[in-house]
C-alpha atoms as a PDB file:
ATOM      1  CA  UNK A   1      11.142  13.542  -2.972  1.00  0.00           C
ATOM      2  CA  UNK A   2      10.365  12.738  -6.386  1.00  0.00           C
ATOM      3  CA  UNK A   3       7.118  13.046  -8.023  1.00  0.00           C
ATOM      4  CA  UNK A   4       4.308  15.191  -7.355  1.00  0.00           C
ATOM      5  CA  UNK A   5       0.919  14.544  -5.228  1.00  0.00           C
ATOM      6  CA  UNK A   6      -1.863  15.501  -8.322  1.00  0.00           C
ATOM      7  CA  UNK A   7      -4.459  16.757  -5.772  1.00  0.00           C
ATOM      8  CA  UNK A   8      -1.865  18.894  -3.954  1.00  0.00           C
ATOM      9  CA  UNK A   9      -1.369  20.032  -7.068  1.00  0.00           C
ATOM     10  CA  UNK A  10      -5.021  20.955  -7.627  1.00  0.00           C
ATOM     11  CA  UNK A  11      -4.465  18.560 -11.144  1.00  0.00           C
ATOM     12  CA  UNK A  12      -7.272  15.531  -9.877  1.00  0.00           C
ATOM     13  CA  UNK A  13      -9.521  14.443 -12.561  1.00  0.00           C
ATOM     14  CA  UNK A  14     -12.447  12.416 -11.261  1.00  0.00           C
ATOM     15  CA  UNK A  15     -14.703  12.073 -13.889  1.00  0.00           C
ATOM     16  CA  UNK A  16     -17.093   9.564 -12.378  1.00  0.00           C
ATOM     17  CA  UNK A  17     -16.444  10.844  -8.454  1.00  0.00           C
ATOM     18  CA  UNK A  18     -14.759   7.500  -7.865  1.00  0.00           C
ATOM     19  CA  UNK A  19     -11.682   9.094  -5.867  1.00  0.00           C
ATOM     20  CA  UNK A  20     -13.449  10.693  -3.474  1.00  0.00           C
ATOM     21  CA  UNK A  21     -16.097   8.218  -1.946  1.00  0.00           C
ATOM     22  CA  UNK A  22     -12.905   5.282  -2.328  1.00  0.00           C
ATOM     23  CA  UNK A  23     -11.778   3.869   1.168  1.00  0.00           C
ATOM     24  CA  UNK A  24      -8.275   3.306   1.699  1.00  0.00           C
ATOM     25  CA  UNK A  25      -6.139   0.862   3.405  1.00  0.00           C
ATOM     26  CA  UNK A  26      -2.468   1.589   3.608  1.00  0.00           C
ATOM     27  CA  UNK A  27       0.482   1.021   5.598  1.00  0.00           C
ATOM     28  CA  UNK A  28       3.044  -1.683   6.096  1.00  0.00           C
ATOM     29  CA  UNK A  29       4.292  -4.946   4.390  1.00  0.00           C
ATOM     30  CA  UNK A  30       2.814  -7.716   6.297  1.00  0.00           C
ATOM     31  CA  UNK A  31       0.357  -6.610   7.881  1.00  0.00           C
ATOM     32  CA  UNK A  32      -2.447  -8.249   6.113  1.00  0.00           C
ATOM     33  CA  UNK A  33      -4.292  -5.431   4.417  1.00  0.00           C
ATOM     34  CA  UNK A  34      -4.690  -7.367   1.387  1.00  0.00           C
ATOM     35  CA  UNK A  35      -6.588 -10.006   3.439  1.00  0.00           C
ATOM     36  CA  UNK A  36      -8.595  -7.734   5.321  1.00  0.00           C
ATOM     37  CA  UNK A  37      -9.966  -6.136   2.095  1.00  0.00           C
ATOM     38  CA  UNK A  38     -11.004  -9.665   1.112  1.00  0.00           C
ATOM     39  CA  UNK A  39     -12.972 -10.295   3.533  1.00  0.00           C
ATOM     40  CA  UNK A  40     -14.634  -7.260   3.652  1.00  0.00           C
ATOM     41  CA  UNK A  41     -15.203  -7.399  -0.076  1.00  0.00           C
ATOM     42  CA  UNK A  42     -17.230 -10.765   0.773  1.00  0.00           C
ATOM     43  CA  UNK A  43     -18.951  -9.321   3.885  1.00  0.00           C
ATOM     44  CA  UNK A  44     -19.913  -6.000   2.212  1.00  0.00           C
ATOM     45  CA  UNK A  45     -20.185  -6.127  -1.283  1.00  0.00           C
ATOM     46  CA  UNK A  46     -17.308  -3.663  -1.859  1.00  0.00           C
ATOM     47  CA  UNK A  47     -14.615  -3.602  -4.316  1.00  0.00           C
ATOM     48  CA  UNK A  48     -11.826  -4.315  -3.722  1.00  0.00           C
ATOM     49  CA  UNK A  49      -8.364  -2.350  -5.763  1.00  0.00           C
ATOM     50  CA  UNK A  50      -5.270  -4.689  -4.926  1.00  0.00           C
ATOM     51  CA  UNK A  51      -1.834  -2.003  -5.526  1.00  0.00           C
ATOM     52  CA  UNK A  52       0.916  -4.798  -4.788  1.00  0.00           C
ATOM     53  CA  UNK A  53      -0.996  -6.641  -8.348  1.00  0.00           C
ATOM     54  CA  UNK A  54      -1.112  -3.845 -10.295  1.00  0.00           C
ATOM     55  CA  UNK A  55       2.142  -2.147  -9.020  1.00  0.00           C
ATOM     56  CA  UNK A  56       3.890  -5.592  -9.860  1.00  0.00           C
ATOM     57  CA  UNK A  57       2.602  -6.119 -13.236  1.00  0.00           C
ATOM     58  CA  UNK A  58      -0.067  -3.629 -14.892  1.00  0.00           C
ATOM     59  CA  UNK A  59       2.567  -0.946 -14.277  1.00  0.00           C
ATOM     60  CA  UNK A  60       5.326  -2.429 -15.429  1.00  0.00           C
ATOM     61  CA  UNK A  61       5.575  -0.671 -18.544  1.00  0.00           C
ATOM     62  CA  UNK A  62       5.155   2.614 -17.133  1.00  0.00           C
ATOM     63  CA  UNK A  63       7.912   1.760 -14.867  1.00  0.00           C
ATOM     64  CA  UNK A  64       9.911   1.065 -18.119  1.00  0.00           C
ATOM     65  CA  UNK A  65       8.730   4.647 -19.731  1.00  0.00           C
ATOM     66  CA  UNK A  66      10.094   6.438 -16.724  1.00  0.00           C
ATOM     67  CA  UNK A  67      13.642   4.857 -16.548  1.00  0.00           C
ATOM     68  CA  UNK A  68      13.926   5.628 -20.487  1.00  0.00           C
ATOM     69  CA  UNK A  69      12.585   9.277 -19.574  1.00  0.00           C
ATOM     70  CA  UNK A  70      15.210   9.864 -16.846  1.00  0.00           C
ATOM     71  CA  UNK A  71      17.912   8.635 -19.227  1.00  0.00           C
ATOM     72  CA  UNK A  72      18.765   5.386 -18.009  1.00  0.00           C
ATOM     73  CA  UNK A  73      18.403   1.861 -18.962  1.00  0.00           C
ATOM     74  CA  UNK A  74      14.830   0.413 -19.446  1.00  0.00           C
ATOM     75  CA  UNK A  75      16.178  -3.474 -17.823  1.00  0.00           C
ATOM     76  CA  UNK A  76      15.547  -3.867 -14.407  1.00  0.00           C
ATOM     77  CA  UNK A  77      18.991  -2.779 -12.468  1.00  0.00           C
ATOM     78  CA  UNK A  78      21.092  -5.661 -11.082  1.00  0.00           C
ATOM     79  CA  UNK A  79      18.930  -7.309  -8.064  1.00  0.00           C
ATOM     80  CA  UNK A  80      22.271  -6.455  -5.985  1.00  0.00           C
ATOM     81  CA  UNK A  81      22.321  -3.017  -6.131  1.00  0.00           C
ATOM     82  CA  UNK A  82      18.660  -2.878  -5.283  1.00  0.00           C
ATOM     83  CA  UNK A  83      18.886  -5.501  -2.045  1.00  0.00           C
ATOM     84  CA  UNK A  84      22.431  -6.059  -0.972  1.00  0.00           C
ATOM     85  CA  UNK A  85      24.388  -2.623  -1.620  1.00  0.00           C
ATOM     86  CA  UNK A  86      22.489  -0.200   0.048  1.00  0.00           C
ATOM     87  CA  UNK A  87      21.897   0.660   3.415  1.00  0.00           C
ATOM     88  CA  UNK A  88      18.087  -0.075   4.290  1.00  0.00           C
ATOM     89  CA  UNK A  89      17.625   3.525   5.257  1.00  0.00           C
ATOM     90  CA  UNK A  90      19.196   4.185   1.623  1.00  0.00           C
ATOM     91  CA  UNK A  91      15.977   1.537   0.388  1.00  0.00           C
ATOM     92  CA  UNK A  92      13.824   3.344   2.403  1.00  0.00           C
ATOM     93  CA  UNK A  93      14.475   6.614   0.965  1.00  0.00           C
ATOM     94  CA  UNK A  94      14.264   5.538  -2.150  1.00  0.00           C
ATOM     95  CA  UNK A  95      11.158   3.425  -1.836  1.00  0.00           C
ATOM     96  CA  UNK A  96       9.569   6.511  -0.464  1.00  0.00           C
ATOM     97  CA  UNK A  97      10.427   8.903  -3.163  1.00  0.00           C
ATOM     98  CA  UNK A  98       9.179   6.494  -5.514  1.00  0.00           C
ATOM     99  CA  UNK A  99       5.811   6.664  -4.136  1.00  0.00           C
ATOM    100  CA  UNK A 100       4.266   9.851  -5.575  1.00  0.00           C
ATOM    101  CA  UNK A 101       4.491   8.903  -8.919  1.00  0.00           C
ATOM    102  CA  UNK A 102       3.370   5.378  -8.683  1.00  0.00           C
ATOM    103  CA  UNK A 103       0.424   6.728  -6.701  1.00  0.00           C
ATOM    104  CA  UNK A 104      -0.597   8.730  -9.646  1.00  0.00           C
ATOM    105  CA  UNK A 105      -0.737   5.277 -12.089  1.00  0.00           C
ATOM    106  CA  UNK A 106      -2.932   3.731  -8.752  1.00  0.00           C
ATOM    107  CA  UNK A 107      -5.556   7.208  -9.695  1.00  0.00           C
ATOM    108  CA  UNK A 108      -5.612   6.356 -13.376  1.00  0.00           C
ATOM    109  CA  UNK A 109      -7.082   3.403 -12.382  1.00  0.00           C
ATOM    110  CA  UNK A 110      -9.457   4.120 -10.062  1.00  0.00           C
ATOM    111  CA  UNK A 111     -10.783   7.025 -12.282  1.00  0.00           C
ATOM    112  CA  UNK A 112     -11.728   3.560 -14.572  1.00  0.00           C
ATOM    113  CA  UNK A 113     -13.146   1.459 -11.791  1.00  0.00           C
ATOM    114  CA  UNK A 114     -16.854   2.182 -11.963  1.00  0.00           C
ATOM    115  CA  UNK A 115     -18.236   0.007  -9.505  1.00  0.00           C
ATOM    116  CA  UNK A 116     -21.985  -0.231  -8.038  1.00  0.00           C
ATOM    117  CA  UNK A 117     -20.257  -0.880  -4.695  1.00  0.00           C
ATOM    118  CA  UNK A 118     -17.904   0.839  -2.676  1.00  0.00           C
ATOM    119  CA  UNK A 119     -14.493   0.676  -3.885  1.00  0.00           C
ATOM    120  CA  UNK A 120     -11.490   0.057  -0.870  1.00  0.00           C
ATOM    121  CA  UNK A 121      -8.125   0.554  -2.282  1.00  0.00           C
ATOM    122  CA  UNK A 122      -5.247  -1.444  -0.471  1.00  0.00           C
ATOM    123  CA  UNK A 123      -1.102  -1.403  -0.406  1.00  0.00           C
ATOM    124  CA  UNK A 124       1.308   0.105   1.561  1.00  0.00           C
ATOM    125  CA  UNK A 125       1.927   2.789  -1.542  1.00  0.00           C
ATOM    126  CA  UNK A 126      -1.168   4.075  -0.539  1.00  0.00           C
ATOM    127  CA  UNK A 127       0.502   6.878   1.121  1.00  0.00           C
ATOM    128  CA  UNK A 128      -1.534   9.043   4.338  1.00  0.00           C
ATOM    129  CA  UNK A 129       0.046  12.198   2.814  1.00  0.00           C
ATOM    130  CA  UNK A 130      -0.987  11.281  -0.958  1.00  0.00           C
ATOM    131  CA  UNK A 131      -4.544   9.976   0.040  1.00  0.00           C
ATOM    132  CA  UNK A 132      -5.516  12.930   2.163  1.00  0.00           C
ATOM    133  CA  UNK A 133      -5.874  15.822  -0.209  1.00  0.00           C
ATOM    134  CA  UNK A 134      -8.106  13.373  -1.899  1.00  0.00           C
ATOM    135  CA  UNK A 135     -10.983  12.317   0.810  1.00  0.00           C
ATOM    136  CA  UNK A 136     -13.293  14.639   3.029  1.00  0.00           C
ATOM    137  CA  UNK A 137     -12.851  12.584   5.522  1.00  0.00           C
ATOM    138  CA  UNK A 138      -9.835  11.177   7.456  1.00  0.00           C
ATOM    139  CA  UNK A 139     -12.045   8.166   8.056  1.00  0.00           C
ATOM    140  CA  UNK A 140     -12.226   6.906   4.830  1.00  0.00           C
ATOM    141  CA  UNK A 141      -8.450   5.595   5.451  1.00  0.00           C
ATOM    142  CA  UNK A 142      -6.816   3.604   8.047  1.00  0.00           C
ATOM    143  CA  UNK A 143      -2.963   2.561   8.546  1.00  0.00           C
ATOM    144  CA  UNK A 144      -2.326  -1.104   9.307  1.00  0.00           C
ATOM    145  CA  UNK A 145       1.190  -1.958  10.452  1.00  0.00           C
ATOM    146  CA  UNK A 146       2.431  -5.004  11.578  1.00  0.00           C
ATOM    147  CA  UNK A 147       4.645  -5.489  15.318  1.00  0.00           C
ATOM    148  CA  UNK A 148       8.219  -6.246  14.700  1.00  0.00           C
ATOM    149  CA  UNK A 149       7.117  -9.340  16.136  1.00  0.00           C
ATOM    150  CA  UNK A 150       4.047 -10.307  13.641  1.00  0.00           C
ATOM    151  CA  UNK A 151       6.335  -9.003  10.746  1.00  0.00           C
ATOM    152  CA  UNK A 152       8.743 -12.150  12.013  1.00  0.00           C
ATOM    153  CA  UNK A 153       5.871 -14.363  12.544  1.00  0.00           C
ATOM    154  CA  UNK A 154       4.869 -13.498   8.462  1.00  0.00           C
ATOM    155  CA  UNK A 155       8.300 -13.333   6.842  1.00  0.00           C
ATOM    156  CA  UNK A 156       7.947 -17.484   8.740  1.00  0.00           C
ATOM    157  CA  UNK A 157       4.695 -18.530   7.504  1.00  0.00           C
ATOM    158  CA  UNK A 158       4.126 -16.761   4.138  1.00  0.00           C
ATOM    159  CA  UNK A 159       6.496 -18.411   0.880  1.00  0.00           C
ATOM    160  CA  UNK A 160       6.260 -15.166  -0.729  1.00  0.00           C
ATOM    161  CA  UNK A 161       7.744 -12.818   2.141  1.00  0.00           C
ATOM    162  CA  UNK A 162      10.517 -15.185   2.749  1.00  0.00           C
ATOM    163  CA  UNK A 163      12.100 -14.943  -0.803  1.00  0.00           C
ATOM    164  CA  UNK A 164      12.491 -11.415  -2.913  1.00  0.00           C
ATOM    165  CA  UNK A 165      12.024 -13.332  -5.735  1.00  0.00           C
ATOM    166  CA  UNK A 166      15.389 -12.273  -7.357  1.00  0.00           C
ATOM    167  CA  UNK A 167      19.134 -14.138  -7.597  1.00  0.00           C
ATOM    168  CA  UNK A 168      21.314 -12.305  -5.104  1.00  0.00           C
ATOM    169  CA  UNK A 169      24.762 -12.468  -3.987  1.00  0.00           C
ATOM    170  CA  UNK A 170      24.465 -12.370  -0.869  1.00  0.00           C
ATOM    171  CA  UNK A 171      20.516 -13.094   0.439  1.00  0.00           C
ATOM    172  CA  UNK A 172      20.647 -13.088   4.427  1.00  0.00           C
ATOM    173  CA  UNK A 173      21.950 -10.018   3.218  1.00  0.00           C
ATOM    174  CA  UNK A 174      19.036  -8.749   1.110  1.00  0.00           C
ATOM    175  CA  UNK A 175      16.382 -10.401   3.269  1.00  0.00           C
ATOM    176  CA  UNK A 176      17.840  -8.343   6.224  1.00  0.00           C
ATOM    177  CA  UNK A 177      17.725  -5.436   4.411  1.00  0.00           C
ATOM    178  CA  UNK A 178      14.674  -5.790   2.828  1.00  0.00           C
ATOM    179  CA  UNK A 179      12.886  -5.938   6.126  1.00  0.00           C
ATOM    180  CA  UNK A 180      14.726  -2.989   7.994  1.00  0.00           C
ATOM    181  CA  UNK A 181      13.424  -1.105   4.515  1.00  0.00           C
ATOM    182  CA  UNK A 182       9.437  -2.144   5.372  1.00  0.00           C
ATOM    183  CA  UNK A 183      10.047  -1.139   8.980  1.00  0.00           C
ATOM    184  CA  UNK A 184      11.596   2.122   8.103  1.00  0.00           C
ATOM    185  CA  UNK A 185       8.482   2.799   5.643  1.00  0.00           C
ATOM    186  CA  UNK A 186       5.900   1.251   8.030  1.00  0.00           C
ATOM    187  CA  UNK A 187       7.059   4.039  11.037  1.00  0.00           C
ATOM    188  CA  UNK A 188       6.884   6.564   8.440  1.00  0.00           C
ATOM    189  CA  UNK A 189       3.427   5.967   7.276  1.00  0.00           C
ATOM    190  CA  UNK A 190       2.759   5.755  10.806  1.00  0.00           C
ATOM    191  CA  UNK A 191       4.208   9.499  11.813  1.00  0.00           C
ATOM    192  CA  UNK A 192       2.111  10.767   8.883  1.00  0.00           C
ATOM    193  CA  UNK A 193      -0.708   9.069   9.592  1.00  0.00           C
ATOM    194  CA  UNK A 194      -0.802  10.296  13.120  1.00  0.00           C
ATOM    195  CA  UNK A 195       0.102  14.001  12.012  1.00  0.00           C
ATOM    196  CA  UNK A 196      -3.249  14.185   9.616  1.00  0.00           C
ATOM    197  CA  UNK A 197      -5.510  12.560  12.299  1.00  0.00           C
ATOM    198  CA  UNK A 198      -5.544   9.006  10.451  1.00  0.00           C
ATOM    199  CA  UNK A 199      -6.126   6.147  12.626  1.00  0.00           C
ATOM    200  CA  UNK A 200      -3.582   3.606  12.920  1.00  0.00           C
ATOM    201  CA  UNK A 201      -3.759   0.107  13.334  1.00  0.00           C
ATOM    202  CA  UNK A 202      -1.564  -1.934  15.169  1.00  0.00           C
ATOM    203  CA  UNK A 203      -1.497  -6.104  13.940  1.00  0.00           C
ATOM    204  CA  UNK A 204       0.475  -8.214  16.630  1.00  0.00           C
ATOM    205  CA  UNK A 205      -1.333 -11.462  15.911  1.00  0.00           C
ATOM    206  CA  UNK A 206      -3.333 -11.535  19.135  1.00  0.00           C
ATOM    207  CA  UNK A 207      -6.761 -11.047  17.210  1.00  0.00           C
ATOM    208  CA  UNK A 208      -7.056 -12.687  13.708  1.00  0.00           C
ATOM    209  CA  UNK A 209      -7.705 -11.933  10.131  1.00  0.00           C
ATOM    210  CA  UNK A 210     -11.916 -11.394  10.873  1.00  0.00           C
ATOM    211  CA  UNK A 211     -11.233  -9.784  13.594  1.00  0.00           C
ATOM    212  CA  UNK A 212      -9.304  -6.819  12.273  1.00  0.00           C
ATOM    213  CA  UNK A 213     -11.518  -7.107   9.612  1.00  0.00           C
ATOM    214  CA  UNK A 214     -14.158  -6.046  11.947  1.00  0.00           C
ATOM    215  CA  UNK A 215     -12.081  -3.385  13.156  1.00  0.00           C
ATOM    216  CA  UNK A 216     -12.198  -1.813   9.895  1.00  0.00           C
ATOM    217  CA  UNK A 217     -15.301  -2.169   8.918  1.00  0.00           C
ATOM    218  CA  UNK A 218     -16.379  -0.520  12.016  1.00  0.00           C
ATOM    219  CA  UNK A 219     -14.497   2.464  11.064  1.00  0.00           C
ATOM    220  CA  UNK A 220     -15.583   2.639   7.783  1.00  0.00           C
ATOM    221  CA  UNK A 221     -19.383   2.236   8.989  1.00  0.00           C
ATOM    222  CA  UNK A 222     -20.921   5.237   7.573  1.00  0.00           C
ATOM    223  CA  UNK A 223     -19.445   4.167   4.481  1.00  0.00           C
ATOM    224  CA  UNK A 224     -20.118   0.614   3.750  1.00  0.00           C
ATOM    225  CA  UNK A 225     -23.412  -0.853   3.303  1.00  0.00           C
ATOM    226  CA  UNK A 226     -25.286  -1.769   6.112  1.00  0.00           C
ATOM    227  CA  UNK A 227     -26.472  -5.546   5.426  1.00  0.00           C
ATOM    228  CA  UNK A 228     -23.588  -8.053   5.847  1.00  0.00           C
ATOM    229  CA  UNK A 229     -22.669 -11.431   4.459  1.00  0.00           C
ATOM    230  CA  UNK A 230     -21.346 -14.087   6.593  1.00  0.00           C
ATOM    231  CA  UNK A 231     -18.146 -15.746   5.729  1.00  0.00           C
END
């Protein structure tokens, strides 16, 4: 793997203590952290760190810094050789390896998010093994993954998980791929997750969005403030 994990490293700066009282959500595509975070940023006065935003766009040109660093081009490669070439267990190697030092531009911000409110970082590159060395606590995360059958019922009902967003030669093709690669990812956050005692939460679509949400604020109880606002 690529990359290095900072606090394994004994290298964390956190100036203002906000990486160690942070909650985390990580886990799978699909699963609906980002919506659980919402609404417990609306219940409980937290704030709330989206990584699929900043991943996407803030950290573009860091993205760009590291391809010119490794010697290779600083365009995006050709969408086929990211979704229709490879195998997905290729993807999911990759994706994986990539992790570590995206994680570290998801620390530089959080070192700058000063909030008055507890902070809950979300995405599935919130990795167990990366957020670990960093918490006192194995509460202070949880792993939401979606059933093979909710991940369906999403990649159906959500615009943005039905299209990759990029012209492709072939895309039944990269779609197929592309969700093999989550599932691959989402079992291995799972097998970590369970190996440093991190609870894991299962979404099959039987309970809804403020329902989970409930789930997870009841594990994070001794963190989160105790009043609560109603949706």
């Amino acid at each position: 793997m690529t990359g290095h994990n900072p606090a394994v490293d004994g290298q964390v700066l956190d100036p203002f203590g906000t990486l160690r009282r942070a909650l985390w959500i990580g886990g799978g595509q699909w699963a609906g952290k980002s919506t659980v975070a919402r609404l417990l940023a609306v219940r409980h006065c937290v704030t709330v760190y989206h990584y699929d935003h900043h991943d996407a766009r803030a950290h573009n040109d860091r993205r760009i810094a590291r391809r010119v660093g490794r010697g290779e081009p600083p365009a995006e490669t050709d969408p086929d050789k990211v979704w229709v070439h490879p195998t997905p267990e290729e993807m999911a190697t990759e994706t994986l390896a990539g992790f570590p030092d995206r994680f570290e531009w998801v620390l530089d911000d959080l070192r700058a998010l000063v909030s008055g409110h507890p902070i809950i970082a979300e995405g599935w590159g919130l990795r167990p093994e990366l957020v670990a060395p960093l918490v006192d606590s194995p509460r202070r995360m949880v792993v939401m993954v979606p059933t093979p059958e909710f991940r369906r019922h999403q990649v159906r009902e959500l615009p943005r998980a039905a299209s990759l967003g990029h012209r492709v030669s072939d895309p039944v093709r990269a779609q197929a791929n592309r969700l093999a690669r989550d599932r691959l990812v989402a079992e291995d956050a799972v097998r970590t997750a369970h190996r440093l005692g991190i609870r894991v939460i299962e979404v099959d679509g039987s309970r809804d969005a403020a329902a989970i949400a409930d789930i997870v604020a009841d594990h994070f109880g001794p963190y989160l403030p105790r009043h609560r606002h109603e949706v």
